[in-house]
PDB file of N, CA and C in Angstrom:
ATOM      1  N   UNK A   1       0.836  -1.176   0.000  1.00  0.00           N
ATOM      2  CA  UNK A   1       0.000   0.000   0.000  1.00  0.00           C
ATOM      3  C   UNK A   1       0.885   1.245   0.000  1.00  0.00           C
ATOM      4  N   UNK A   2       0.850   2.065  -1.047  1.00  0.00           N
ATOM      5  CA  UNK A   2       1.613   3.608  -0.842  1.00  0.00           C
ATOM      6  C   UNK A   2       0.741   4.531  -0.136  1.00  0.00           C
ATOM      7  N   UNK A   3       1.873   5.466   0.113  1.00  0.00           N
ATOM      8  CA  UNK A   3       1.091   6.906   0.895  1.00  0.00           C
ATOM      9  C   UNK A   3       1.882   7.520   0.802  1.00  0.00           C
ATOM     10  N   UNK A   4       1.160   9.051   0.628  1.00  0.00           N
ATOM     11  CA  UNK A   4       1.409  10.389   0.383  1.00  0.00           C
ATOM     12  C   UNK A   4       1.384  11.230   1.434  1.00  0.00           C
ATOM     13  N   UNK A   5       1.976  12.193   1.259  1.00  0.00           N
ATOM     14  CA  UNK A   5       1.383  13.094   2.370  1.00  0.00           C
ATOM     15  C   UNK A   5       0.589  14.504   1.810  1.00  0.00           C
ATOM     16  N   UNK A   6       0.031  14.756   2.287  1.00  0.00           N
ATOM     17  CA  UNK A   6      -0.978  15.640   2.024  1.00  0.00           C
ATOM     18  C   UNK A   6      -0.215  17.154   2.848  1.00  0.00           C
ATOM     19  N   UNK A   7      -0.876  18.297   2.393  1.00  0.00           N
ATOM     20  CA  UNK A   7      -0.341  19.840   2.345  1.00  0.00           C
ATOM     21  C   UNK A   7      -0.309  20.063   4.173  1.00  0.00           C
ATOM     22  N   UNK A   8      -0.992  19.558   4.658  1.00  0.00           N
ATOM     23  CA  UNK A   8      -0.446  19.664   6.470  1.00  0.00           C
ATOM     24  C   UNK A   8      -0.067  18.807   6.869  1.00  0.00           C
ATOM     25  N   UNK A   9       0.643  17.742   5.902  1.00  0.00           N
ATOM     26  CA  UNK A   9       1.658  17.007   7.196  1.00  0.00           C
ATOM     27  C   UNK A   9       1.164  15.773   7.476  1.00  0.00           C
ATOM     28  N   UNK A  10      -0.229  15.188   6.754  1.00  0.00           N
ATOM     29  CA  UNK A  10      -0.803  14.012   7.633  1.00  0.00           C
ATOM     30  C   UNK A  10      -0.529  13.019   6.777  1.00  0.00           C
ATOM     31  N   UNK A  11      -0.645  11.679   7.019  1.00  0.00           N
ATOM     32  CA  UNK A  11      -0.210  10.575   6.329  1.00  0.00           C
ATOM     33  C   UNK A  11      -1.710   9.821   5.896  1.00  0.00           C
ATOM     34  N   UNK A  12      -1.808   9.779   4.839  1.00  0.00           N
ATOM     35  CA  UNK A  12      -2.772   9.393   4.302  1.00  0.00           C
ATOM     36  C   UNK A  12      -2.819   7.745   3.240  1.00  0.00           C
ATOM     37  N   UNK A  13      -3.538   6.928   3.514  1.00  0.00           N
ATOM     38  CA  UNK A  13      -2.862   5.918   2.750  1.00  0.00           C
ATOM     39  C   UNK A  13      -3.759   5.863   1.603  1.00  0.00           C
ATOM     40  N   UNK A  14      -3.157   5.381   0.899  1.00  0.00           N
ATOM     41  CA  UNK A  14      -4.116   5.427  -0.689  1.00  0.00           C
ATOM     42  C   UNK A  14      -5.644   4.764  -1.137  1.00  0.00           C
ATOM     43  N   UNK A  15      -5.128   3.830  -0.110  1.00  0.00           N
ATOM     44  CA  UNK A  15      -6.961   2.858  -0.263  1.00  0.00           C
ATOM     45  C   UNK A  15      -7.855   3.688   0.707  1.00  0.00           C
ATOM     46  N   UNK A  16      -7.429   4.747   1.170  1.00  0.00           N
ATOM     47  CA  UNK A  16      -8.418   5.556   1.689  1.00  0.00           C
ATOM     48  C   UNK A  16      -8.868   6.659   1.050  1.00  0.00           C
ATOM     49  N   UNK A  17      -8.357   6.791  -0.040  1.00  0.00           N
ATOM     50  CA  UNK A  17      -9.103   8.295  -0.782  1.00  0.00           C
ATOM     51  C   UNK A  17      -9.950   7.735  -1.618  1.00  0.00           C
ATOM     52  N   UNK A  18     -11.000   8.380  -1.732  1.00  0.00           N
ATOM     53  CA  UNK A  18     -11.766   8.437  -3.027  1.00  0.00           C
ATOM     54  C   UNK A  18     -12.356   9.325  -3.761  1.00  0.00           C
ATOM     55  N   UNK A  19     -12.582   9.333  -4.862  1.00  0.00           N
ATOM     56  CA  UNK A  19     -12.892  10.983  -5.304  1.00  0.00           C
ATOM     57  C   UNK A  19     -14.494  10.294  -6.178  1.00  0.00           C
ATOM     58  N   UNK A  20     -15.052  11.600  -5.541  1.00  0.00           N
ATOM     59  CA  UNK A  20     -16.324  11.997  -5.784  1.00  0.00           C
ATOM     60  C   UNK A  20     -16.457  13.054  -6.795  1.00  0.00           C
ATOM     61  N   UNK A  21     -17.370  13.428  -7.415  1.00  0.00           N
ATOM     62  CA  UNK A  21     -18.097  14.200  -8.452  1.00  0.00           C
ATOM     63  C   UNK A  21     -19.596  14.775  -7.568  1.00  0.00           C
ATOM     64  N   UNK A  22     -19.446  15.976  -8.012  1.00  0.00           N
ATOM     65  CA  UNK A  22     -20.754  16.439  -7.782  1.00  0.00           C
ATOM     66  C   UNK A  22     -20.846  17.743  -8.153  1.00  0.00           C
ATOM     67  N   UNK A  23     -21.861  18.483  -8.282  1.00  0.00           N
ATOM     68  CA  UNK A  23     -22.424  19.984  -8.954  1.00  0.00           C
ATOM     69  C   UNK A  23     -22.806  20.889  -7.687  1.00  0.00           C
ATOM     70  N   UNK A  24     -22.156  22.206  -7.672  1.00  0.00           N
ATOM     71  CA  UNK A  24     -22.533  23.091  -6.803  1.00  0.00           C
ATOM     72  C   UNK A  24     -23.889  23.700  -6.787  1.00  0.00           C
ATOM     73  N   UNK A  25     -24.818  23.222  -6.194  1.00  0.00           N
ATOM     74  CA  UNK A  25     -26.309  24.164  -5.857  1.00  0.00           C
ATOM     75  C   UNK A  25     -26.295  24.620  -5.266  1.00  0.00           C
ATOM     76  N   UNK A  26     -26.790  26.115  -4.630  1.00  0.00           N
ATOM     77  CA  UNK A  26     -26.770  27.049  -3.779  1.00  0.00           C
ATOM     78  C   UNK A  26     -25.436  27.212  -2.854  1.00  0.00           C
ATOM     79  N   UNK A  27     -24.391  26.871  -2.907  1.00  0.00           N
ATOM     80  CA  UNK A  27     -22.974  27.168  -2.520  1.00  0.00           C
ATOM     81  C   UNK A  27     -23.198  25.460  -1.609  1.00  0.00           C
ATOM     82  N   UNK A  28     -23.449  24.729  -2.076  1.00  0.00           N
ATOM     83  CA  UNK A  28     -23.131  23.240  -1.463  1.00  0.00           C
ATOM     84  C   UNK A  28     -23.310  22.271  -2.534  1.00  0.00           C
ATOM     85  N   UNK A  29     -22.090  21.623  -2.291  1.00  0.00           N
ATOM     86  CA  UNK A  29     -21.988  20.163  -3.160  1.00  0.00           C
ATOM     87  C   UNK A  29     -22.720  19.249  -3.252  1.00  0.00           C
ATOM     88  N   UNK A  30     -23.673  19.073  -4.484  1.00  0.00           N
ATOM     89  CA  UNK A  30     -24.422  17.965  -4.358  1.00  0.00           C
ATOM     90  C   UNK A  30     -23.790  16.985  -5.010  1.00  0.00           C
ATOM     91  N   UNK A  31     -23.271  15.458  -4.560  1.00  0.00           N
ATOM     92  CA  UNK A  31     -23.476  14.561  -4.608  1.00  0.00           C
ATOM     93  C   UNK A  31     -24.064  13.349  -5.732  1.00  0.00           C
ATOM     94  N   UNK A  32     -24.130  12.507  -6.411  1.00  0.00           N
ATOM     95  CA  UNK A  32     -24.291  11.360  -6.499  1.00  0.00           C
ATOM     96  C   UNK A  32     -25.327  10.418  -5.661  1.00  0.00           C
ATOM     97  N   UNK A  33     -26.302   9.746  -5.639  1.00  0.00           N
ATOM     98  CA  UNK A  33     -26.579   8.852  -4.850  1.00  0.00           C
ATOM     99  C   UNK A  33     -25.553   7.681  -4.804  1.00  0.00           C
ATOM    100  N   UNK A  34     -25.420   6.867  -3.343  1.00  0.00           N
ATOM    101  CA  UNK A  34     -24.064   6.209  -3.418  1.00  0.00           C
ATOM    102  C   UNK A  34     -23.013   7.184  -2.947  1.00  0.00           C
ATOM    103  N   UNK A  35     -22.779   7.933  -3.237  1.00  0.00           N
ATOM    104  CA  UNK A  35     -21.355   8.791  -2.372  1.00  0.00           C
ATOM    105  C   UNK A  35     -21.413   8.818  -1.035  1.00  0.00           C
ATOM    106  N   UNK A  36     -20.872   8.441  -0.274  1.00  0.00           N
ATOM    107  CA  UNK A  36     -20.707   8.453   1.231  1.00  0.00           C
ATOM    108  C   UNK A  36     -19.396   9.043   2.000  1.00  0.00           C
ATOM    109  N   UNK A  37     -19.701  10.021   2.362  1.00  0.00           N
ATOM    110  CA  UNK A  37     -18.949  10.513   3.524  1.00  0.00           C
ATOM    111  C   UNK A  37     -18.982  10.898   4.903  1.00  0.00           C
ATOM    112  N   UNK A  38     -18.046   9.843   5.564  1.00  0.00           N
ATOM    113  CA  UNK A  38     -17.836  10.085   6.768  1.00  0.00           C
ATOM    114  C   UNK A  38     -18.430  11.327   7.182  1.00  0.00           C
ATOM    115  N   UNK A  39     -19.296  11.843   8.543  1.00  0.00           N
ATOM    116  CA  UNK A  39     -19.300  12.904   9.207  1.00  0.00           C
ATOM    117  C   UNK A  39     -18.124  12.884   9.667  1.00  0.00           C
ATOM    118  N   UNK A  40     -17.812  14.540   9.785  1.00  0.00           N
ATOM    119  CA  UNK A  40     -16.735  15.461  10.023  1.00  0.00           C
ATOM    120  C   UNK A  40     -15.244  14.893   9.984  1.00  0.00           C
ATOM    121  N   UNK A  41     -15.460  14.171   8.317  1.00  0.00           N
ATOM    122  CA  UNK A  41     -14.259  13.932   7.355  1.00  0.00           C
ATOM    123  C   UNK A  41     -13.216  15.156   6.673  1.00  0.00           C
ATOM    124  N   UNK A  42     -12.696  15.153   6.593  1.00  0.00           N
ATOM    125  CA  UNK A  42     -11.489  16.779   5.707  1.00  0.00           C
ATOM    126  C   UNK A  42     -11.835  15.967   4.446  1.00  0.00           C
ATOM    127  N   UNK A  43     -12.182  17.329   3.328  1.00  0.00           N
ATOM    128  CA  UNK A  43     -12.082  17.002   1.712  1.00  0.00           C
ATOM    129  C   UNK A  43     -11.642  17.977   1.413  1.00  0.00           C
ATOM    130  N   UNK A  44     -11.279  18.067  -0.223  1.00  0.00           N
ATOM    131  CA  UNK A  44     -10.368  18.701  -1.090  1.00  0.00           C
ATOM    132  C   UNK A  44     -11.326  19.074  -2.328  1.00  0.00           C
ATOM    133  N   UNK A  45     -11.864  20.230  -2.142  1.00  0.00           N
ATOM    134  CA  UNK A  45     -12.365  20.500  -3.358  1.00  0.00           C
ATOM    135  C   UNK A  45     -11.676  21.502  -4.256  1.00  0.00           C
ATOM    136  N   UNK A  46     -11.989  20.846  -5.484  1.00  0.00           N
ATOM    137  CA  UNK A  46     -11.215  21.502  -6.862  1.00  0.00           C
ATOM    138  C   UNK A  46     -12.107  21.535  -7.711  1.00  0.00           C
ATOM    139  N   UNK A  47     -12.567  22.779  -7.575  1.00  0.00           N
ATOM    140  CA  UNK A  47     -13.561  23.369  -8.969  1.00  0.00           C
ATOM    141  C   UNK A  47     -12.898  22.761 -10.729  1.00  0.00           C
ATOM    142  N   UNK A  48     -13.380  21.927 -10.962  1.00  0.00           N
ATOM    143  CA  UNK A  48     -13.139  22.009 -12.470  1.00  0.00           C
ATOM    144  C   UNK A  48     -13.564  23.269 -12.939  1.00  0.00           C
ATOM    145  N   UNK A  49     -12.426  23.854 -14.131  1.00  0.00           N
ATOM    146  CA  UNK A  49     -12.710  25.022 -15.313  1.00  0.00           C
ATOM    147  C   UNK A  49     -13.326  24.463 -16.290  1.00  0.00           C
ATOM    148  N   UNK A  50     -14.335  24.443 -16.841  1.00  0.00           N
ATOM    149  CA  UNK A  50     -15.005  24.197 -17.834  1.00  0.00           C
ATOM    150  C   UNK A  50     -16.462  25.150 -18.336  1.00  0.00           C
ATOM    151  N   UNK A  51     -16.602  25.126 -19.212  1.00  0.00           N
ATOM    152  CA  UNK A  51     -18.132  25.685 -19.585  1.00  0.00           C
ATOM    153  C   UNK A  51     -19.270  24.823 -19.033  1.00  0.00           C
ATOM    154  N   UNK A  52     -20.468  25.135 -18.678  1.00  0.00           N
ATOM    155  CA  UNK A  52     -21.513  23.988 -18.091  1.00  0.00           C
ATOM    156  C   UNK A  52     -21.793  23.327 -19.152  1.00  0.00           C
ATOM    157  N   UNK A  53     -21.640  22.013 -18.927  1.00  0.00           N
ATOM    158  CA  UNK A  53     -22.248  21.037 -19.747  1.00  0.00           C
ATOM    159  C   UNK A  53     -24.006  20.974 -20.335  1.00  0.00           C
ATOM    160  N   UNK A  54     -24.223  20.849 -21.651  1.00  0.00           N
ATOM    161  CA  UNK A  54     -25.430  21.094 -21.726  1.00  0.00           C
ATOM    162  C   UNK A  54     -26.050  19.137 -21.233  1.00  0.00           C
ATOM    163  N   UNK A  55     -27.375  19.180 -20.896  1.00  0.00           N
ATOM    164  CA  UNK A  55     -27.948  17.767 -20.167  1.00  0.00           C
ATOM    165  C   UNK A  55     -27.312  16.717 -20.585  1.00  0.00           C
ATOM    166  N   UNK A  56     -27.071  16.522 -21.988  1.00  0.00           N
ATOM    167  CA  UNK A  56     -26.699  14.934 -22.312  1.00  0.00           C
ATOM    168  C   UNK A  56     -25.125  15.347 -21.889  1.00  0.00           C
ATOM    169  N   UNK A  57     -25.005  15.879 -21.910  1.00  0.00           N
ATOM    170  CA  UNK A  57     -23.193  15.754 -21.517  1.00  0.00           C
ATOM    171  C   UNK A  57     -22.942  15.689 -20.229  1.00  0.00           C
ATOM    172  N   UNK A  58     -23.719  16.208 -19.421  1.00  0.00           N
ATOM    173  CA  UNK A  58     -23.563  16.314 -17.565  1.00  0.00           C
ATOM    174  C   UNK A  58     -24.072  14.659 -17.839  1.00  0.00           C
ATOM    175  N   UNK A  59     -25.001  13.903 -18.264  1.00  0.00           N
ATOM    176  CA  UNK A  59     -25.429  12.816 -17.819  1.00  0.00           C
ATOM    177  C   UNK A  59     -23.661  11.446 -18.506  1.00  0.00           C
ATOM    178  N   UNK A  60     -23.789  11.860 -18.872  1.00  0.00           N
ATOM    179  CA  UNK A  60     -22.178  10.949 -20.078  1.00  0.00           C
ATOM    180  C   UNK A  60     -21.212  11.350 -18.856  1.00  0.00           C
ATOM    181  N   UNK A  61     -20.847  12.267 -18.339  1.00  0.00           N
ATOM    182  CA  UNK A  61     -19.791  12.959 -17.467  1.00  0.00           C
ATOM    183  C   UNK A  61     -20.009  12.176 -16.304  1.00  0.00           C
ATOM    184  N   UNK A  62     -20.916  12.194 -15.752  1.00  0.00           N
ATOM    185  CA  UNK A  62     -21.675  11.076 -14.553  1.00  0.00           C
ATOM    186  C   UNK A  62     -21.322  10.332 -14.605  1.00  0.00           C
ATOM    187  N   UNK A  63     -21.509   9.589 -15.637  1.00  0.00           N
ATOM    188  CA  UNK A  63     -21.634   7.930 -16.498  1.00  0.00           C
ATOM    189  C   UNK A  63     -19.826   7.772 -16.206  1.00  0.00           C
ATOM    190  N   UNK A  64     -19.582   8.473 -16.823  1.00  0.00           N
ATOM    191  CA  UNK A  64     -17.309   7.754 -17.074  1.00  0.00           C
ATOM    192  C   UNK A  64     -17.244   8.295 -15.139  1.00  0.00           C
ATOM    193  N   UNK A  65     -17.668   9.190 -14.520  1.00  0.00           N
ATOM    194  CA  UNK A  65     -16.959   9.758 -13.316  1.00  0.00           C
ATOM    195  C   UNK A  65     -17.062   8.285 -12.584  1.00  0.00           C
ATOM    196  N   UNK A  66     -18.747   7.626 -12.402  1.00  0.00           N
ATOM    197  CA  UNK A  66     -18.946   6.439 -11.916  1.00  0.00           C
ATOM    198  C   UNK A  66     -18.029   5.387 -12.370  1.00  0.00           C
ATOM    199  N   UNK A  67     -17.979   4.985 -13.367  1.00  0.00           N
ATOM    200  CA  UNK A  67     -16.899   4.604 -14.139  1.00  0.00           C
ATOM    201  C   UNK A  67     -15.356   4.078 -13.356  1.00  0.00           C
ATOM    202  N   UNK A  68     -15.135   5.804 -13.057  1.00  0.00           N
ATOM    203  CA  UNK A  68     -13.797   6.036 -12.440  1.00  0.00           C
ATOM    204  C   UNK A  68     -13.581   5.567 -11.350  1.00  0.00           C
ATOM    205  N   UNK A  69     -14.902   6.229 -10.651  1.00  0.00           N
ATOM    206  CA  UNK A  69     -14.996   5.682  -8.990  1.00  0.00           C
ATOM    207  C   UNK A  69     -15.011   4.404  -9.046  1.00  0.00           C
ATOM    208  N   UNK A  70     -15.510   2.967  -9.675  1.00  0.00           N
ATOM    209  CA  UNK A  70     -15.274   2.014  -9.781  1.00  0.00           C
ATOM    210  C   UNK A  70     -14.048   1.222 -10.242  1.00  0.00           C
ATOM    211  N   UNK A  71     -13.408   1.936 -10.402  1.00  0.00           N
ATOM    212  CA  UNK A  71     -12.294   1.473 -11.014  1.00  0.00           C
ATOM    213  C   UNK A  71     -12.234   0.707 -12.095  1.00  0.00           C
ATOM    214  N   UNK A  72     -12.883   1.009 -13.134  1.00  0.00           N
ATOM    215  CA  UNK A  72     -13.521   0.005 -14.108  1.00  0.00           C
ATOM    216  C   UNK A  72     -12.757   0.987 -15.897  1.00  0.00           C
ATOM    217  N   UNK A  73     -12.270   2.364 -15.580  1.00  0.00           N
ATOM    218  CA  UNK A  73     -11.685   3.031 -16.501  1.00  0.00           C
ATOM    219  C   UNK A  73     -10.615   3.960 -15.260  1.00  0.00           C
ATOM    220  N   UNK A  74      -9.450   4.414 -15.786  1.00  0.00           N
ATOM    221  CA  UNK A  74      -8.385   4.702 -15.336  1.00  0.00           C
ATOM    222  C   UNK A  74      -8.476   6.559 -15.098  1.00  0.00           C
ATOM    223  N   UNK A  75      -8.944   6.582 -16.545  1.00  0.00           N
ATOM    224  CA  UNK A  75      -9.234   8.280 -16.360  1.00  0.00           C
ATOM    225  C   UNK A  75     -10.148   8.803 -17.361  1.00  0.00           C
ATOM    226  N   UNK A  76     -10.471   9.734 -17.347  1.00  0.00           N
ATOM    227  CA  UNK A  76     -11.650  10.607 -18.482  1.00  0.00           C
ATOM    228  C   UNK A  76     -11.038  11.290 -19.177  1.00  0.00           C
ATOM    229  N   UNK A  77     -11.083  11.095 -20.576  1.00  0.00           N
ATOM    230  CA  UNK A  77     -10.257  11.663 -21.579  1.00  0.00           C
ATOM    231  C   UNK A  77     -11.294  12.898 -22.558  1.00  0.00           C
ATOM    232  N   UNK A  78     -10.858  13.606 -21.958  1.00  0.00           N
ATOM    233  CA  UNK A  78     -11.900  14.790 -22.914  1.00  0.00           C
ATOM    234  C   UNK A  78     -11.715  14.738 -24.624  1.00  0.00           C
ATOM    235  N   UNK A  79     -12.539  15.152 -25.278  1.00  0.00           N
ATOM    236  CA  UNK A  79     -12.608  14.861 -26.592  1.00  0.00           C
ATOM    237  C   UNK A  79     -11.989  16.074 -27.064  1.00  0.00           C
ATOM    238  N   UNK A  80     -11.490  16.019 -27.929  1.00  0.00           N
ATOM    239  CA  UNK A  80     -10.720  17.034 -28.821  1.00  0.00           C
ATOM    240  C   UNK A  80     -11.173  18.127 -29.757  1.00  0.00           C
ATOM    241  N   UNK A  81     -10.651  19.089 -29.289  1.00  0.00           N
ATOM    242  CA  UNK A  81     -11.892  20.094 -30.461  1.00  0.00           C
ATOM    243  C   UNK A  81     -11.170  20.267 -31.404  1.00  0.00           C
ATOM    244  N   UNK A  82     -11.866  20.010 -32.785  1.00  0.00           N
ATOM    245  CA  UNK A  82     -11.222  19.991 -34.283  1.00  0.00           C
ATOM    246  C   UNK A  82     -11.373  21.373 -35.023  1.00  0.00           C
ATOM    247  N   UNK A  83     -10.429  21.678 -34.919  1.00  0.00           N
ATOM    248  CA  UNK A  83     -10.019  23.538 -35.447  1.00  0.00           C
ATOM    249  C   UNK A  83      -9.732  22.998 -36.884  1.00  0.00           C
ATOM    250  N   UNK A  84     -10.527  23.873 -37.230  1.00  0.00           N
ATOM    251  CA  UNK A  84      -9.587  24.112 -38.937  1.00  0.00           C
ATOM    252  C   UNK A  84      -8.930  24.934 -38.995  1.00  0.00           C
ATOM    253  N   UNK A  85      -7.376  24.326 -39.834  1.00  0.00           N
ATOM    254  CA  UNK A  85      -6.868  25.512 -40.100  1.00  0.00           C
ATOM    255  C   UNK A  85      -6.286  25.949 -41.630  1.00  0.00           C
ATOM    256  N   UNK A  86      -6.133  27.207 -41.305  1.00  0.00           N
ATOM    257  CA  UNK A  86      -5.528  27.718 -42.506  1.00  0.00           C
ATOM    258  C   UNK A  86      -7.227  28.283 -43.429  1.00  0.00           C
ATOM    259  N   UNK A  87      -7.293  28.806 -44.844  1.00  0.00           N
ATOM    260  CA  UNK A  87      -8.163  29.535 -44.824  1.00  0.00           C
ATOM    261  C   UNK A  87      -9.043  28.447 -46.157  1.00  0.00           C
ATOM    262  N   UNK A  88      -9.644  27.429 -45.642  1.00  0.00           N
ATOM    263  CA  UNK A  88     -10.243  26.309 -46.002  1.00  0.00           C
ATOM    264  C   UNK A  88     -11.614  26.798 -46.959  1.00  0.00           C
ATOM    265  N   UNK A  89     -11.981  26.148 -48.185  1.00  0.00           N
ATOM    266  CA  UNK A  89     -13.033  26.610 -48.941  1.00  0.00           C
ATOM    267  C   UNK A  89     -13.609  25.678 -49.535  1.00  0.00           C
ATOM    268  N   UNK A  90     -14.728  25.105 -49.785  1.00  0.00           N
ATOM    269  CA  UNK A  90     -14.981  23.894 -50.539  1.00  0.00           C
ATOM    270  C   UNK A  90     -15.053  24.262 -52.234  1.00  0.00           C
ATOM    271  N   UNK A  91     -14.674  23.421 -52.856  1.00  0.00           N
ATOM    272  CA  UNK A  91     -14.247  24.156 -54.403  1.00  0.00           C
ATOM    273  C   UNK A  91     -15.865  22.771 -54.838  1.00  0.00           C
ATOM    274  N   UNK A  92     -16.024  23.574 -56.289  1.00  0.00           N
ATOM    275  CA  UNK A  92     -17.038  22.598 -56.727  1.00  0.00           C
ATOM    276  C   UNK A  92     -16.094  21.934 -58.115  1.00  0.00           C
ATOM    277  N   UNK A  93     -16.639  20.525 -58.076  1.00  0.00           N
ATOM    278  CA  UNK A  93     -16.288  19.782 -58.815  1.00  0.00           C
ATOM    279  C   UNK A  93     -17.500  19.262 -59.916  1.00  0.00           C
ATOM    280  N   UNK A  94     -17.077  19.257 -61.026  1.00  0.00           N
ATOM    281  CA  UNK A  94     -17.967  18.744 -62.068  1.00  0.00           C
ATOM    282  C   UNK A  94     -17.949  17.376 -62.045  1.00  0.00           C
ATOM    283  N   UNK A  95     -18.907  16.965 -63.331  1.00  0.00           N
ATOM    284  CA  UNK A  95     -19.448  14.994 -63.399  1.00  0.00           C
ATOM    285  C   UNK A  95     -20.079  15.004 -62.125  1.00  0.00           C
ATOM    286  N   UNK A  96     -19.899  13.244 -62.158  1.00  0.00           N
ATOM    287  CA  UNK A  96     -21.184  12.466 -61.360  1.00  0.00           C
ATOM    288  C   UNK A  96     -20.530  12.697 -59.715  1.00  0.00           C
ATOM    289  N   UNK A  97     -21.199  12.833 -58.685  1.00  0.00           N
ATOM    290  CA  UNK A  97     -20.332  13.027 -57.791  1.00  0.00           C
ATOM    291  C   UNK A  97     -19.944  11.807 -56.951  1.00  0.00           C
ATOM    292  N   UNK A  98     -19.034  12.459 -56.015  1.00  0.00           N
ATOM    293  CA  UNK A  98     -17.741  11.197 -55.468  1.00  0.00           C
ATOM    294  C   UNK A  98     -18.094   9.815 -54.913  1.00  0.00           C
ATOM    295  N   UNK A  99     -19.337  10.313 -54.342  1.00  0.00           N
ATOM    296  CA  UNK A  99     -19.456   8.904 -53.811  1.00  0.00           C
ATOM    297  C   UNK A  99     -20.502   7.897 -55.070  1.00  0.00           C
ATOM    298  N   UNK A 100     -20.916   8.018 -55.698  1.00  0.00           N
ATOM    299  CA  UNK A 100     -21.485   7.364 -56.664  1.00  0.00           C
ATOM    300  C   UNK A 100     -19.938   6.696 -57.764  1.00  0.00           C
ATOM    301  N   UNK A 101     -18.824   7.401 -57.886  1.00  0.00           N
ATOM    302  CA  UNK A 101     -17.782   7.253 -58.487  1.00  0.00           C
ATOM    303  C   UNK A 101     -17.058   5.620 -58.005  1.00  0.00           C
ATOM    304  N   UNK A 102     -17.236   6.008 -56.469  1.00  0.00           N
ATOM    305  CA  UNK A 102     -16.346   5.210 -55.568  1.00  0.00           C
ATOM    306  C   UNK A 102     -17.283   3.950 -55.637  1.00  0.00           C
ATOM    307  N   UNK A 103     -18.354   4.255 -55.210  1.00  0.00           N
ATOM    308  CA  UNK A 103     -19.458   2.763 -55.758  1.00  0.00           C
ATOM    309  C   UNK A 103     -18.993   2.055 -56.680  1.00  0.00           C
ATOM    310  N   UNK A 104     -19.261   2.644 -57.709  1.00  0.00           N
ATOM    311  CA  UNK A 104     -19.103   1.978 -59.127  1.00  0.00           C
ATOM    312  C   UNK A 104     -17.546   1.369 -59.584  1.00  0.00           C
ATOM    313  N   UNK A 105     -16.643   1.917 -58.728  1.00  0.00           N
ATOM    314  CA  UNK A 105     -14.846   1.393 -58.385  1.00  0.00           C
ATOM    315  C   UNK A 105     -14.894   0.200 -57.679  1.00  0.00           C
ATOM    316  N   UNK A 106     -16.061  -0.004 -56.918  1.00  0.00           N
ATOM    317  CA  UNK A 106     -15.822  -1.207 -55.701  1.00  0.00           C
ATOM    318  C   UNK A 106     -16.439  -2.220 -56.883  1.00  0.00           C
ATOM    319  N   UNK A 107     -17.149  -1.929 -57.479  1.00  0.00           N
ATOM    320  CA  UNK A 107     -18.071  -2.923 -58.149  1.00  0.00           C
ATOM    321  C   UNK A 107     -17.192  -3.968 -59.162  1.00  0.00           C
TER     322      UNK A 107
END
């Protein structure tokens, strides 16, 4: 079993942390059903920076966090935002178009 020490000094062993997810309502953390914490336990909260998730994405975010807490995936890999670059234009092409071309190639 490893252990860390934490910012005052205390020794903490690793099969004792667990990290929770939850959304701030009225300046208090709500929770998960299933999350359990000890009364008058010390926690570490760290605001994620992000934009608010619109519904299906807070519910998917849930979905991998549970995930995590189970130990069933390692970490949550955010998806990548696809920038175009450079000064991109769609040009038009004459004849039959591409995908009818590519059909008729497989055939």
């Amino acid at each position: 079993m490893s252990e860390q020490t934490n910012k005052k000094s205390h020794v903490v062993k690793e099969s004792q942390a667990a990290i929770y997810y939850g959304v701030v309502k009225g300046n208090t953390i709500v929770m998960p059903a299933g999350a359990h914490l000890t009364e008058g336990s010390t926690v570490e909260v760290r605001p994620m920076v992000q934009a608010p998730p619109a519904k299906q994405d807070e519910k998917e975010m849930l979905f991998k966090q549970r995930l995590l807490a189970m130990g069933l995936i390692k970490e949550i890999k955010m998806p990548r935002r696809y920038v175009l670059r450079g000064n991109r234009k769609p040009i038009r092409v004459s004849g039959k178009p591409l995908s009818e071309t590519i059909v008729e190639e497989r055939r």
